[in-house]
Protein backbone atom coordinates (compact mmCIF):
# COMPACT_ATOMS: atom_id res chain seq x y z
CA UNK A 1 0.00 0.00 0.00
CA UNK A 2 1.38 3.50 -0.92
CA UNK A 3 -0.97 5.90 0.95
CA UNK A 4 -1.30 5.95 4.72
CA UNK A 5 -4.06 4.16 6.30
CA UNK A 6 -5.80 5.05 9.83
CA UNK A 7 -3.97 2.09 10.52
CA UNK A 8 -0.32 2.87 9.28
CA UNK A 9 2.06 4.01 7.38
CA UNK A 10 2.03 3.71 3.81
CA UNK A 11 5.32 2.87 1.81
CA UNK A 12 5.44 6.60 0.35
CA UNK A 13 5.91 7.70 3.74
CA UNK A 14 7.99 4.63 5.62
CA UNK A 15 10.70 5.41 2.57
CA UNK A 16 10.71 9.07 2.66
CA UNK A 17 10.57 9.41 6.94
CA UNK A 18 13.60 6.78 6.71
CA UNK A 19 15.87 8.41 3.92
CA UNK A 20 14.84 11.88 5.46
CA UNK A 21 16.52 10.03 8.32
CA UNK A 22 19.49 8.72 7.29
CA UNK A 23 20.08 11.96 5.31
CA UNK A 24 19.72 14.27 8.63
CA UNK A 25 21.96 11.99 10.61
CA UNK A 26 24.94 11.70 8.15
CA UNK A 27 24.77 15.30 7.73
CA UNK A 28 24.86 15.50 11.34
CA UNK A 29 27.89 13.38 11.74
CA UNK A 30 29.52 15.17 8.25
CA UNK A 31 28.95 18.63 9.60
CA UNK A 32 30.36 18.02 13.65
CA UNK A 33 33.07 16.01 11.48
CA UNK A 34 33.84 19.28 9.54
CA UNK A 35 33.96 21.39 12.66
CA UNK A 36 37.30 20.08 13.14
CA UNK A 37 38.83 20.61 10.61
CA UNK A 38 40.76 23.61 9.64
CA UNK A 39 40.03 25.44 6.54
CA UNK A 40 43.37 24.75 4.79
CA UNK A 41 42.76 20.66 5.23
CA UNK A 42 42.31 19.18 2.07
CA UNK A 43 39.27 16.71 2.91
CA UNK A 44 37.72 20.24 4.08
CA UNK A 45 36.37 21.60 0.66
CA UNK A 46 35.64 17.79 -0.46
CA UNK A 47 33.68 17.68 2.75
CA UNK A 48 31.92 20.98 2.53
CA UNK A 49 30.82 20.77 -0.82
CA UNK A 50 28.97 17.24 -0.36
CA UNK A 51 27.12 18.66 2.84
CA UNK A 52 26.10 21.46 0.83
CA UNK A 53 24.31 19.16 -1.82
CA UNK A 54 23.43 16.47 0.23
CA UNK A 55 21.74 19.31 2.44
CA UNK A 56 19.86 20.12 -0.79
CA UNK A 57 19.12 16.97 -1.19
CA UNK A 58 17.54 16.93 1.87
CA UNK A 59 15.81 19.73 1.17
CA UNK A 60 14.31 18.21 -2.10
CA UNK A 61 12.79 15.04 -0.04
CA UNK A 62 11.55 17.50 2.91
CA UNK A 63 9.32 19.69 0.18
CA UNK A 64 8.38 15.91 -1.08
CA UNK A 65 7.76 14.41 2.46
CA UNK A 66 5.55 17.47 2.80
CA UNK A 67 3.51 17.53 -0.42
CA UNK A 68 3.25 13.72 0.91
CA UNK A 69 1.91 14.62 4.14
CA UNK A 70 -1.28 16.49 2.19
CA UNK A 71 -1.80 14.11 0.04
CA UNK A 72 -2.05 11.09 2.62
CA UNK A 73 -2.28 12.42 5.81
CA UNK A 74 -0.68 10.22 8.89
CA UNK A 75 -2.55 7.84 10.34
CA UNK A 76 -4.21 9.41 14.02
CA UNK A 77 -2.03 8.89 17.01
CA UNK A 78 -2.48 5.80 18.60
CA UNK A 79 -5.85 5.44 20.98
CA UNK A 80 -3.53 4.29 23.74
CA UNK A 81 -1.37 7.67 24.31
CA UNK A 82 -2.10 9.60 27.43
CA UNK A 83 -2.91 13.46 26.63
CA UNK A 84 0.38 14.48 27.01
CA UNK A 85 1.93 11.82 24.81
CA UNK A 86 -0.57 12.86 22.14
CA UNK A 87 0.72 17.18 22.47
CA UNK A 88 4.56 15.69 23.34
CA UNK A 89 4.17 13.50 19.88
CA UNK A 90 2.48 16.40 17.99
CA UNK A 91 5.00 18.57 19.49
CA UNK A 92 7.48 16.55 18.60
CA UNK A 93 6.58 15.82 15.02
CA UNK A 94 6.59 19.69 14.51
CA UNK A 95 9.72 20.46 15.53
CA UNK A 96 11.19 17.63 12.90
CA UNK A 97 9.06 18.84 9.96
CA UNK A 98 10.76 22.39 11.08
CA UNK A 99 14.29 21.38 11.60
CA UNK A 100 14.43 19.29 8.61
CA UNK A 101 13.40 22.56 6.46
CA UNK A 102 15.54 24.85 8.62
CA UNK A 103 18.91 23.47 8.31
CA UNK A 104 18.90 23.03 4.31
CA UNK A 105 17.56 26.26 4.08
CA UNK A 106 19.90 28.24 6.41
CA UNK A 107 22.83 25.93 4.57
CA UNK A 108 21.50 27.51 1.22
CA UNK A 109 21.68 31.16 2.71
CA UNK A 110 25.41 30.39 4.77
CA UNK A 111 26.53 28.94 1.39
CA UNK A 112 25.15 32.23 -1.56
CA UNK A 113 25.61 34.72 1.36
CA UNK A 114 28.57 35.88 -0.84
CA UNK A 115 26.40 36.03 -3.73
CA UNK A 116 27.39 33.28 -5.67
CA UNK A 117 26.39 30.20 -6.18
CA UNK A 118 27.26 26.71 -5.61
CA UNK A 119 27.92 23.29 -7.49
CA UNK A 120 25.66 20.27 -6.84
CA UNK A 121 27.38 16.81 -6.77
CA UNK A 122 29.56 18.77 -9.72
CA UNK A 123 26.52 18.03 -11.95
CA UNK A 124 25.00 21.85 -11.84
CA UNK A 125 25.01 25.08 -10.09
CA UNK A 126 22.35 25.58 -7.64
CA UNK A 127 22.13 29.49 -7.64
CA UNK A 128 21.97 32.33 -5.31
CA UNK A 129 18.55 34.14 -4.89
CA UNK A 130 19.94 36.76 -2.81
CA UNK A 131 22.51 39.58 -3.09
CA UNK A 132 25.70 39.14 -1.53
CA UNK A 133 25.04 40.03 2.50
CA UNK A 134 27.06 39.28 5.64
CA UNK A 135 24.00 39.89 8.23
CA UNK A 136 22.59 37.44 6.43
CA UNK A 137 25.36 34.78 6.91
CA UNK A 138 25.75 35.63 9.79
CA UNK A 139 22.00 34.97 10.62
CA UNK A 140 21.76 32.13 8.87
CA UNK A 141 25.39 30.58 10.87
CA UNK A 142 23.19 31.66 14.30
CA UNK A 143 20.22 29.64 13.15
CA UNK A 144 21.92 26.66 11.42
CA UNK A 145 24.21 26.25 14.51
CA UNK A 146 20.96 26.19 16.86
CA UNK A 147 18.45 24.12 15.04
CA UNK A 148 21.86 21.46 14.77
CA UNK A 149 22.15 21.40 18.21
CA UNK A 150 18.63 21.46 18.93
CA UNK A 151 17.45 18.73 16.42
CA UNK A 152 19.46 16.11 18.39
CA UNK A 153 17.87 15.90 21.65
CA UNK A 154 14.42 15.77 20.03
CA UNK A 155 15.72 13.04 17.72
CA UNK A 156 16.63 10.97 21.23
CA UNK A 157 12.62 12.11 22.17
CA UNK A 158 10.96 10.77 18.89
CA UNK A 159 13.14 7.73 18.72
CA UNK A 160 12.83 6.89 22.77
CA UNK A 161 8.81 7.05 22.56
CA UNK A 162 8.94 5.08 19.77
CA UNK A 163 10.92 2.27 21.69
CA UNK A 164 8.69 3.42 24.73
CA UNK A 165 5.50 2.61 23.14
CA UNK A 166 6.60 -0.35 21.50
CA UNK A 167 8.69 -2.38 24.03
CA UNK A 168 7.75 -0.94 27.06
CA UNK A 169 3.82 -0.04 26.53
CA UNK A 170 3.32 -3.06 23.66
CA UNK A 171 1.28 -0.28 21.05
CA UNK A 172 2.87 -2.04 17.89
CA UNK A 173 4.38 1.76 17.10
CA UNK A 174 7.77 0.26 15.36
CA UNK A 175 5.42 -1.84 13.23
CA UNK A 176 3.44 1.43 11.77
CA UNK A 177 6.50 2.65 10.44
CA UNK A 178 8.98 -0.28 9.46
């Protein structure tokens, strides 16, 4: 089944919630990996320009995941949450959709805040929509640095009440989206 059900997931969105995934978290681990390195190493620009278009690829299956979302809404929350799993999962799932358009997008502005653009995977340019600006870049540093280090501790939330409600409580969560 592609579409969701009101009983699970549909493969549409098991594939894209599970490459929008893997894509956040190796662009996690690239971009702390990249912290230390200096400028003048040589895996540096290798590194930074395949975070810049994986980002965008990210990007491309986030506008996807969420033209998916309207077209096959998610199933309703399990009937066995408490209240405050239900607003803590809601809560939860918002911050995600946010974060996983955030980061690309403040990437895109840290990347054509000097007014250029930038190669993709060396197969095209993706270009810059706005004029060269450094309050910009430095906005977009600000907000790219916080939604990093904010995305991870409500990654260990969404993946912890998923084990919680499927080891601990028995709701058969894993099994609506594997």
């Amino acid at each position: 089944m592609l579409h969701n059900t009101d009983s699970g997931y549909g493969l549409a969105s098991k594939f894209l919630h599970w490459l929008l995934a893997a894509g956040i978290i190796g662009l996690t681990a690239l971009g702390a990996w990249m912290v230390d390195l200096s400028y003048l190493d040589s895996r540096y620009n290798l590194a930074l320009s395949l975070h810049r278009s994986l980002g965008m690829a990210v990007l491309g299956l986030a506008v996807l995941f969420a033209v998916w979302k309207f077209v096959s809404p998610s199933p309703p929350l399990q009937a066995e949450l408490r209240d405050w799993e239900r607003h803590g999962a809601r809560l939860t799932h918002a911050l995600l959709l946010c974060a996983i358009f955030a980061l690309p997008v403040s990437g895109y502005m840290i990347s054509t805040s000097a007014g250029a653009g930038f190669p993709f995977l060396d197969l095209f340019v993706i270009p810059a929509i706005f004029p060269r600006s450094e309050i910009l870049r430095d906005l977009a540093i600000g907000v790219h640095a916080a939604v990093a280090y904010g995305l991870l501790p409500v990654v260990v939330i969404h993946a912890g009440a998923a084990l919680k409600h499927q080891f601990l409580d028995k709701h058969g969560t894993l099994k609506r989206m594997l």
